[in-house]
PDB file of N, CA and C in Angstrom:
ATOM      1  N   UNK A   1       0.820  -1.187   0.000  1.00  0.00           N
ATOM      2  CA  UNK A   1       0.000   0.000   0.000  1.00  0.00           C
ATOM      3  C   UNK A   1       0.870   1.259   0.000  1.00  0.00           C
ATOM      4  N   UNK A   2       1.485   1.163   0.953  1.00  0.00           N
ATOM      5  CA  UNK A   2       2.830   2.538   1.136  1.00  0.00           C
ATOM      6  C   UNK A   2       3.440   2.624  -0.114  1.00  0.00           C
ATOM      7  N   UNK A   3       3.646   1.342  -1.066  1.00  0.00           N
ATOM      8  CA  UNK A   3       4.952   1.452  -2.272  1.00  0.00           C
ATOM      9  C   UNK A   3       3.799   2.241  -3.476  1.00  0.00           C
ATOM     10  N   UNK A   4       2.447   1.559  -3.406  1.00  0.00           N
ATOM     11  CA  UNK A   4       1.846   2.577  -4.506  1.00  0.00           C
ATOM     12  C   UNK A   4       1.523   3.516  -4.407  1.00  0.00           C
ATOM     13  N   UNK A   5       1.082   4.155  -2.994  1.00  0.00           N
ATOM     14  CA  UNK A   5       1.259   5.454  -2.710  1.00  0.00           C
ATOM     15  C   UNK A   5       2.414   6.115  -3.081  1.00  0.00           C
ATOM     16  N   UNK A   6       3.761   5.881  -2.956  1.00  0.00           N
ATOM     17  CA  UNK A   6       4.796   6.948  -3.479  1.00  0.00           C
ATOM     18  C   UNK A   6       4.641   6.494  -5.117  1.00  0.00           C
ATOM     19  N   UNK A   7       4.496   5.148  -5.268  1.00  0.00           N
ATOM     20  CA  UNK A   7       4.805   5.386  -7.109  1.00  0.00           C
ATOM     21  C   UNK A   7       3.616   6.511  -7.440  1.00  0.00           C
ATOM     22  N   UNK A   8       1.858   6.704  -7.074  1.00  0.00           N
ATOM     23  CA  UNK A   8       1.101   7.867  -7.488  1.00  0.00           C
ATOM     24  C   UNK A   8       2.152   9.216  -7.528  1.00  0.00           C
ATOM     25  N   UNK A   9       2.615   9.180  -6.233  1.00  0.00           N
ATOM     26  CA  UNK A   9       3.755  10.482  -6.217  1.00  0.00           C
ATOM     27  C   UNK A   9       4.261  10.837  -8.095  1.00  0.00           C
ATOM     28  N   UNK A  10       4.871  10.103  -8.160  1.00  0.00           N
ATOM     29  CA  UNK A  10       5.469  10.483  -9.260  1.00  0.00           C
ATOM     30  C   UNK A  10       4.566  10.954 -10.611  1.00  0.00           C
ATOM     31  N   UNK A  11       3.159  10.640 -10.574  1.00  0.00           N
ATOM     32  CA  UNK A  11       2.573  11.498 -11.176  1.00  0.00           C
ATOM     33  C   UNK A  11       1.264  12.595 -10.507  1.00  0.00           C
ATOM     34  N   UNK A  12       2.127  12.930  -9.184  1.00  0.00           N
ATOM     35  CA  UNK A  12       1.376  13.513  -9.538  1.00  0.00           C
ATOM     36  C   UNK A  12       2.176  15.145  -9.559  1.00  0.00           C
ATOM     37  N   UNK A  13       1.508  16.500  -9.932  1.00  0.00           N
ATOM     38  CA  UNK A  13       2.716  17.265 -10.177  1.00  0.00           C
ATOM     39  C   UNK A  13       3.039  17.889  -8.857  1.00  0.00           C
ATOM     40  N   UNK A  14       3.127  17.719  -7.611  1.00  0.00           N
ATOM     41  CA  UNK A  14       3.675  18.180  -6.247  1.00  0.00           C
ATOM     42  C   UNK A  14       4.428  16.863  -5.903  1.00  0.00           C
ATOM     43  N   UNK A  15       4.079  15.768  -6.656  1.00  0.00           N
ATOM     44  CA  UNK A  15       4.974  14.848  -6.249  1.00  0.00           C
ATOM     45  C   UNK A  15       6.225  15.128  -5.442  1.00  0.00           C
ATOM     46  N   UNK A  16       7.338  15.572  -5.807  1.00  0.00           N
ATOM     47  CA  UNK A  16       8.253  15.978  -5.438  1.00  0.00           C
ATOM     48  C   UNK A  16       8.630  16.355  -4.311  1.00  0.00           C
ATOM     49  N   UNK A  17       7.633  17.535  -4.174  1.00  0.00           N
ATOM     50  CA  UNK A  17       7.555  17.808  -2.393  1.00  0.00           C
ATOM     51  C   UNK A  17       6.786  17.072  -1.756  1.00  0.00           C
ATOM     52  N   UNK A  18       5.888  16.515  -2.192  1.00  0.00           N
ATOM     53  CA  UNK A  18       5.757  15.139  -1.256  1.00  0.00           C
ATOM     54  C   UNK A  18       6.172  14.323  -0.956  1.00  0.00           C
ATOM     55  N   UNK A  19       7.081  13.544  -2.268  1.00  0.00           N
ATOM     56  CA  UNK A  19       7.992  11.830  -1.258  1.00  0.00           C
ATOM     57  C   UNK A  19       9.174  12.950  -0.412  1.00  0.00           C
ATOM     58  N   UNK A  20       9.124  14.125  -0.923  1.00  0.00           N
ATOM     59  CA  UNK A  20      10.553  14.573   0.404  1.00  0.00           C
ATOM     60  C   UNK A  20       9.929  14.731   1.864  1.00  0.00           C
ATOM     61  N   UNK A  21       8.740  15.638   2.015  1.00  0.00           N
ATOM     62  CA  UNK A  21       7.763  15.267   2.838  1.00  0.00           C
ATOM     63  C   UNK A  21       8.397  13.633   3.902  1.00  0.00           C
ATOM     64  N   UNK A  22       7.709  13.138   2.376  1.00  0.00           N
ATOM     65  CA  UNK A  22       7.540  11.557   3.246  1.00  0.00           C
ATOM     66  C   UNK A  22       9.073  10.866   3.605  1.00  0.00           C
ATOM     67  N   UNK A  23       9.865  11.713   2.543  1.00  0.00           N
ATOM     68  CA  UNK A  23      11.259  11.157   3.287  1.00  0.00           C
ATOM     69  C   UNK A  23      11.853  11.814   4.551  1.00  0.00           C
ATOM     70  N   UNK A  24      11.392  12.704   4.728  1.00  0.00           N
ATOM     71  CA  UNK A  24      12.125  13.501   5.881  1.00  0.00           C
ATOM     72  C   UNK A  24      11.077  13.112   7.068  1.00  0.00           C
ATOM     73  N   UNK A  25       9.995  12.642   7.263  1.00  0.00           N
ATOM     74  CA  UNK A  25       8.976  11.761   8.096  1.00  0.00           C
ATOM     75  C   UNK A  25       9.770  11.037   8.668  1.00  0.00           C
ATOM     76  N   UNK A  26       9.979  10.204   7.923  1.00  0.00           N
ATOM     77  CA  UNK A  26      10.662   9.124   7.646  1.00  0.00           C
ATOM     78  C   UNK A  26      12.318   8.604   8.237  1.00  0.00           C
ATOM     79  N   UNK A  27      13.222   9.641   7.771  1.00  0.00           N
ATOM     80  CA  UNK A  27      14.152  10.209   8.881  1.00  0.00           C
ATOM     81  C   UNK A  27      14.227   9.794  10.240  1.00  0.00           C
ATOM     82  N   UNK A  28      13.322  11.243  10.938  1.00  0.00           N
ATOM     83  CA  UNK A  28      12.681  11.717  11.841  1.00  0.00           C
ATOM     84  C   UNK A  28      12.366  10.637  12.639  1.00  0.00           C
ATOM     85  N   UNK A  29      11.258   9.924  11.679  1.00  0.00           N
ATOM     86  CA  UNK A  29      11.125   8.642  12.961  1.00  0.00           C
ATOM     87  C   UNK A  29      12.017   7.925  13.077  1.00  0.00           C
ATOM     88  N   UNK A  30      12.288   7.362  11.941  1.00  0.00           N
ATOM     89  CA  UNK A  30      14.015   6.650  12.063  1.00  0.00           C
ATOM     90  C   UNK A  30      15.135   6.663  13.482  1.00  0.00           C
ATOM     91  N   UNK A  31      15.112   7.909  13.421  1.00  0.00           N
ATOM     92  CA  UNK A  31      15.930   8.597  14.491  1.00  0.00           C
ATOM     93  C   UNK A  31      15.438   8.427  16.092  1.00  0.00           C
ATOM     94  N   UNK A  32      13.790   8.819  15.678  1.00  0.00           N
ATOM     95  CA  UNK A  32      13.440   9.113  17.309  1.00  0.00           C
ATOM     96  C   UNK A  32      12.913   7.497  17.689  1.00  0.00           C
ATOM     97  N   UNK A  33      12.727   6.743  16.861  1.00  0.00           N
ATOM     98  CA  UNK A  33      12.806   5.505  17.214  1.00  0.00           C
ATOM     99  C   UNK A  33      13.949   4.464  17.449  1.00  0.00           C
ATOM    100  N   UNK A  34      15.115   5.355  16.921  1.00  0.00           N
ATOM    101  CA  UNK A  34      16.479   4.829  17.483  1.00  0.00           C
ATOM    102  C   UNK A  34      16.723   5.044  18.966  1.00  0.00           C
ATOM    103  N   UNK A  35      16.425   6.763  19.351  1.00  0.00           N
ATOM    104  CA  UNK A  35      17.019   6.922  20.298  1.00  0.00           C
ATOM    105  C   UNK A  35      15.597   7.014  21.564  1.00  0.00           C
ATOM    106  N   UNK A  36      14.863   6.106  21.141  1.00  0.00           N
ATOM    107  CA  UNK A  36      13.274   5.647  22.106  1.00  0.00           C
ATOM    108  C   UNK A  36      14.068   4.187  22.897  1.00  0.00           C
ATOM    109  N   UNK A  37      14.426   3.189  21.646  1.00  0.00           N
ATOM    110  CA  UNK A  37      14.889   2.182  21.914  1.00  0.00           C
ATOM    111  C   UNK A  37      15.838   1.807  22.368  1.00  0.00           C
ATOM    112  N   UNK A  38      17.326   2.511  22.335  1.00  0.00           N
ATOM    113  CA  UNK A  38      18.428   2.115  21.821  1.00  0.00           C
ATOM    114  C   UNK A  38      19.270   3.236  22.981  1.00  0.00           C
ATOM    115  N   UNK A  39      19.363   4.549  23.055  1.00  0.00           N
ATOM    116  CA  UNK A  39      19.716   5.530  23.444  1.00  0.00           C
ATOM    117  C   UNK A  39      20.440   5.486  24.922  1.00  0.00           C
ATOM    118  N   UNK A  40      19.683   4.745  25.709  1.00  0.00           N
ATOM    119  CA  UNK A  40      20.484   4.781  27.237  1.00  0.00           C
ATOM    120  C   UNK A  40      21.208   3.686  26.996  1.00  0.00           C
ATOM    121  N   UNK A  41      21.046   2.806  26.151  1.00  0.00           N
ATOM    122  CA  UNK A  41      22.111   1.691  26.144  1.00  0.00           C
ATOM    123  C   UNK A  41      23.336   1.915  25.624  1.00  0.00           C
ATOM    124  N   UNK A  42      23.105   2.749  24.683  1.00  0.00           N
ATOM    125  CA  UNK A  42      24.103   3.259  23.612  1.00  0.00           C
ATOM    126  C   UNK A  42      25.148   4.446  24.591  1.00  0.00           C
ATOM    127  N   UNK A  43      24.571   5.384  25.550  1.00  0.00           N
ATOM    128  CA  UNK A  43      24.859   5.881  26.478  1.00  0.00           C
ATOM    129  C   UNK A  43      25.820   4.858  27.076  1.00  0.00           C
ATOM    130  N   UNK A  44      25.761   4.213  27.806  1.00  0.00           N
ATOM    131  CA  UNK A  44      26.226   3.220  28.654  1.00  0.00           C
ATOM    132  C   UNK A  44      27.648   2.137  28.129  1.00  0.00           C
ATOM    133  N   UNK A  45      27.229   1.949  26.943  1.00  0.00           N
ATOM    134  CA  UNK A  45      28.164   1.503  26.309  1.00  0.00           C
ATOM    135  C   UNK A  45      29.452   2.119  25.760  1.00  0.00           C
ATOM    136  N   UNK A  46      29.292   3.461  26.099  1.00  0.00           N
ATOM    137  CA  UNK A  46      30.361   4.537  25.235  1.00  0.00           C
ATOM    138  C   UNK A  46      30.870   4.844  26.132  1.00  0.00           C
ATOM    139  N   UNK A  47      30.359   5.035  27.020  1.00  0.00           N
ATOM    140  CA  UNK A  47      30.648   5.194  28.769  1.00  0.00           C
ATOM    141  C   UNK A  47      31.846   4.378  29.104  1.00  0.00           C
ATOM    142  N   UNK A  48      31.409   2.640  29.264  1.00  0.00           N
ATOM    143  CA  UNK A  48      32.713   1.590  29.402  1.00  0.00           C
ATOM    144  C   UNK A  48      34.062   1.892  28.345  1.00  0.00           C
ATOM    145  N   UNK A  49      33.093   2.286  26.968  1.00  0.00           N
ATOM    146  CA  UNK A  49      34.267   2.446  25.475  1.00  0.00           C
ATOM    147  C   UNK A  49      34.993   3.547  26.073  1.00  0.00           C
ATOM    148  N   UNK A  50      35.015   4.675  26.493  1.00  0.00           N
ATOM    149  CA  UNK A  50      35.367   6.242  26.823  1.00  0.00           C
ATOM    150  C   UNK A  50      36.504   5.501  27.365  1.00  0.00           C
ATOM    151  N   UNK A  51      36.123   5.007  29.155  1.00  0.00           N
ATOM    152  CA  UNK A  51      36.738   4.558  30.279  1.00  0.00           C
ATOM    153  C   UNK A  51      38.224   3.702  29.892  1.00  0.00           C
ATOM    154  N   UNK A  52      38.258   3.260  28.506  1.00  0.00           N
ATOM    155  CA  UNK A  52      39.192   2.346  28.509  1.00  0.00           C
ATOM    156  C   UNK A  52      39.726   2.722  27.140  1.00  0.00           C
ATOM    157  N   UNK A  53      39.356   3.789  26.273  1.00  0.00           N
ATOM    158  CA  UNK A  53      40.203   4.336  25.989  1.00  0.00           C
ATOM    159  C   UNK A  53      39.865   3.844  24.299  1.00  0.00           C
ATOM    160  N   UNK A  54      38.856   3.197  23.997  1.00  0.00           N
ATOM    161  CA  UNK A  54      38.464   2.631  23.243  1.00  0.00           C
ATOM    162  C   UNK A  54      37.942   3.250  21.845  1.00  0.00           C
ATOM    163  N   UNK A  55      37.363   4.437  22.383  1.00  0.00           N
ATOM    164  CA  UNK A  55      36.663   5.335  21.180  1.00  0.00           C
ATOM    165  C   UNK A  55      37.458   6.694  21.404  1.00  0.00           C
ATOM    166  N   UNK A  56      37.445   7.527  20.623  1.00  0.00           N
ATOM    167  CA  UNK A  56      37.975   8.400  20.842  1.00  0.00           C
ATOM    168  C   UNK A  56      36.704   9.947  20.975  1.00  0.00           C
ATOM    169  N   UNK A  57      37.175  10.903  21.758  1.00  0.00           N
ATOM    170  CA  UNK A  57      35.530  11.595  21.930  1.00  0.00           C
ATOM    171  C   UNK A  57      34.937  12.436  21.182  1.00  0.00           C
ATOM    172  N   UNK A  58      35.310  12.461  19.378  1.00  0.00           N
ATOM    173  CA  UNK A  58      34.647  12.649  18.499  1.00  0.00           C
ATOM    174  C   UNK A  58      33.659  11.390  18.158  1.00  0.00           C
ATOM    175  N   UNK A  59      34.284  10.065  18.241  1.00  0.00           N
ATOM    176  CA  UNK A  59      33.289   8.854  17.879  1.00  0.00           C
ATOM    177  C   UNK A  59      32.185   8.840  19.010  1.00  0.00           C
ATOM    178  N   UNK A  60      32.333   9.075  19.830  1.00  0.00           N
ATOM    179  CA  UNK A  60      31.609   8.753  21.311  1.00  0.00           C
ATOM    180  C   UNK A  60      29.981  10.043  20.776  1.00  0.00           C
ATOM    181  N   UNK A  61      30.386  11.301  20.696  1.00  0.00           N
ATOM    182  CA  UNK A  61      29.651  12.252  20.518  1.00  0.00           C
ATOM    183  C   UNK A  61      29.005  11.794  19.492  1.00  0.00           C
ATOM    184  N   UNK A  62      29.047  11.270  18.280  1.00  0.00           N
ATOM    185  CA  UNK A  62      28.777  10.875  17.288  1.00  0.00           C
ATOM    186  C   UNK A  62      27.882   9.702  17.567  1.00  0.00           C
ATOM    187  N   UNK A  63      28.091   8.933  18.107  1.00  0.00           N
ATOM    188  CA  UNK A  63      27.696   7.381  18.928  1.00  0.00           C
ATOM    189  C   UNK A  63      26.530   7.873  19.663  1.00  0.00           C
ATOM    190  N   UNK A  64      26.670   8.969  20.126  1.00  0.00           N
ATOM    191  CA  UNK A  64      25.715   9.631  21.437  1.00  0.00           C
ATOM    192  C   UNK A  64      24.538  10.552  20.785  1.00  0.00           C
ATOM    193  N   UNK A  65      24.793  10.902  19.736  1.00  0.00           N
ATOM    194  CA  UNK A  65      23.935  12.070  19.074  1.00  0.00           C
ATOM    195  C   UNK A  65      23.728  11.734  17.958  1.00  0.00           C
ATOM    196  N   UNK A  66      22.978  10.445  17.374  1.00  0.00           N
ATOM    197  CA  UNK A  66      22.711  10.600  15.914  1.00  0.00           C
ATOM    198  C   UNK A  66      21.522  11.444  15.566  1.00  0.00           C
ATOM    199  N   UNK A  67      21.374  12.269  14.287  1.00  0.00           N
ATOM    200  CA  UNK A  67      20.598  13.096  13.570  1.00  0.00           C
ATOM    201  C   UNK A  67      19.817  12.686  13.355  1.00  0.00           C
ATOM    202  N   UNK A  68      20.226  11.657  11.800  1.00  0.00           N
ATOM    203  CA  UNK A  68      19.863  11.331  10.905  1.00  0.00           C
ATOM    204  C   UNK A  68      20.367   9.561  10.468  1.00  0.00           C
ATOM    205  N   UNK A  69      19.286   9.597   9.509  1.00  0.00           N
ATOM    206  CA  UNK A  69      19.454   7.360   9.519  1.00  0.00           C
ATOM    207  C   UNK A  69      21.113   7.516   8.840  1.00  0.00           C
ATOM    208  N   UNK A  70      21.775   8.145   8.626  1.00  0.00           N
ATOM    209  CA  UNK A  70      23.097   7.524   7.993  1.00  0.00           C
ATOM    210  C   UNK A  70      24.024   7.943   9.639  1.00  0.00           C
ATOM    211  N   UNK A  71      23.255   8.756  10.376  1.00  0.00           N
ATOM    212  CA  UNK A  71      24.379   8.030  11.771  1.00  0.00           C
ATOM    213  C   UNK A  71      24.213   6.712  12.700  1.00  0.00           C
ATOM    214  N   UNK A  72      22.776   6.165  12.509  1.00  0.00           N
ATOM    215  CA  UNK A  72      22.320   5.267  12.700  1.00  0.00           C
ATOM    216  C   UNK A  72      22.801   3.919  12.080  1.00  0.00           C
ATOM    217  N   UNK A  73      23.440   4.333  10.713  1.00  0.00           N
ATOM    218  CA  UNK A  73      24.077   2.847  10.247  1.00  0.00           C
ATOM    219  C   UNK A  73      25.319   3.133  10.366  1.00  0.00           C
ATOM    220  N   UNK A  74      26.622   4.675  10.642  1.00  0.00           N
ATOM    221  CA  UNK A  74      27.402   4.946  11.406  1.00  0.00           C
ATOM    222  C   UNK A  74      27.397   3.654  12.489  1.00  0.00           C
ATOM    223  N   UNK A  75      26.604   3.889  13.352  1.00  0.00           N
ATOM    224  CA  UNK A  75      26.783   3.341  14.615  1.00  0.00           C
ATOM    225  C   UNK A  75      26.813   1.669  14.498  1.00  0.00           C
ATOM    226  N   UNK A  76      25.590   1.248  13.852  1.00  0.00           N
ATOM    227  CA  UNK A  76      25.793  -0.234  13.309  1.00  0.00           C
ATOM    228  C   UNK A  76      27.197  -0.918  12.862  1.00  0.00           C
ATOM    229  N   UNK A  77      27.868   0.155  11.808  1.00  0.00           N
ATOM    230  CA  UNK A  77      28.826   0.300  11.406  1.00  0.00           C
ATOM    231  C   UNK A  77      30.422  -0.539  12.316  1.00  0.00           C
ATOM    232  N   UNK A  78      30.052   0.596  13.392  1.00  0.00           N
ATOM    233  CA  UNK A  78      30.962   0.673  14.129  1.00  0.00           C
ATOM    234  C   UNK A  78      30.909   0.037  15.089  1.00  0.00           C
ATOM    235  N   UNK A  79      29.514  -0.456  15.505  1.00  0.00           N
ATOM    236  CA  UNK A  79      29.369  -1.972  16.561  1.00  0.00           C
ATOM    237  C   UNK A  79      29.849  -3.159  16.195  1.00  0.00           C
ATOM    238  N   UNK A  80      29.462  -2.946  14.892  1.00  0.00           N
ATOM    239  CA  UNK A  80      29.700  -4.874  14.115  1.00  0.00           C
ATOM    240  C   UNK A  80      31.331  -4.912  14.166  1.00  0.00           C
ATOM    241  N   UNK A  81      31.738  -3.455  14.059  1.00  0.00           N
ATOM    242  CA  UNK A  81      33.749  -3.879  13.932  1.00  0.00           C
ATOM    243  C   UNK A  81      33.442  -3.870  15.366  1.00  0.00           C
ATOM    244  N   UNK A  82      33.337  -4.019  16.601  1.00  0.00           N
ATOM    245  CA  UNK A  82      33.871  -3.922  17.995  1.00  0.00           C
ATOM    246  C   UNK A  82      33.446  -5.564  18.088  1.00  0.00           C
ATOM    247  N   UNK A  83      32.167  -5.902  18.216  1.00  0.00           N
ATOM    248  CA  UNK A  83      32.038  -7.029  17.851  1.00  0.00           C
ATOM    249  C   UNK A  83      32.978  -7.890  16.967  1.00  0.00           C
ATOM    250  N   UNK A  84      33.335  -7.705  16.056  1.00  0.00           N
ATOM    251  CA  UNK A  84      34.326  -8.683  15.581  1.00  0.00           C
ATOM    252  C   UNK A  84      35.743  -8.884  16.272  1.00  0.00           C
ATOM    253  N   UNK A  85      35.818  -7.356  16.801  1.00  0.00           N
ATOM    254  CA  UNK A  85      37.073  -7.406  17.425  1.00  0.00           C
ATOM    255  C   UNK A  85      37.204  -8.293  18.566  1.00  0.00           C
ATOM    256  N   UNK A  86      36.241  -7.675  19.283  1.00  0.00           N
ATOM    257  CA  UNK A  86      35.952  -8.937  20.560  1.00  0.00           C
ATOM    258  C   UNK A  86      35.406 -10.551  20.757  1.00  0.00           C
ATOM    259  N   UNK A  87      35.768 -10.853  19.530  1.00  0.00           N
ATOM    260  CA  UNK A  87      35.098 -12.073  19.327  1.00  0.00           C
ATOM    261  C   UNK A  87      36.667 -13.165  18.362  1.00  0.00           C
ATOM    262  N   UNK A  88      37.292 -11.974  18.222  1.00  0.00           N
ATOM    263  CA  UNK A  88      38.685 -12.605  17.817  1.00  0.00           C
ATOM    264  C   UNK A  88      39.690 -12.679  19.261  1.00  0.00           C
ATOM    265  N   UNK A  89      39.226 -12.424  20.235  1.00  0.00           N
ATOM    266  CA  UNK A  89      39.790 -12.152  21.523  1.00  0.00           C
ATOM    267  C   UNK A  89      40.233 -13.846  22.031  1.00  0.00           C
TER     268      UNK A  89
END
C-alpha cells in the first residue's frame, strides 16, 4: 500500500515535495525511534568504550547524538567492527 502510494507520487505534479515530505517523516522517525529504543544503552556503552580508551571523543559524541538514519548505520557500522574485534579475543 505505502509502495503505490509513493509510485502515485510520481505522477502527480507536487509529487516531489511530497515523497521529500515523506522522506524527511521518515528520517525523523528513524531517528526518534532509534534513540526511544536504543539511546540509554548506547549511552552506557560509550561510557565503558570512553573509560578504557576505546573510542575516541569525536566517535563517542557521534555514537551519542545521531541526527539522521546515515548516523544510525554509522553506529551499526561501528558496533559490528567492535564485535568482531571482541570475538577474535
Amino acid at each position: 500500500m505505502q509502495s503505490e502510494y509513493a509510485d502515485s507520487l510520481y505522477y502527480d505534479p507536487v509529487g516531489d515535495q511530497k515523497r521529500s515530505e515523506l522522506r524527511d517523516y521518515h528520517e525523523r522517525e528513524t531517528v526518534r525511534l532509534y534513540r526511544s529504543q536504543y539511546a540509554s544503552k548506547m549511552l552506557a556503552l560509550t561510557e565503558r568504550l570512553s573509560q578504557h580508551g576505546c573510542i575516541t571523543p569525536n566517535v563517542r559524541y557521534r555514537l551519542e547524538n545521531p541526527t539522521e538514519p546515515q548516523d544510525i548505520e554509522y553506529i551499526v557500522a561501528r558496533l559490528g567492527s567492535l564485535c568482531r574485534c571482541s570475538s577474535e579475543d
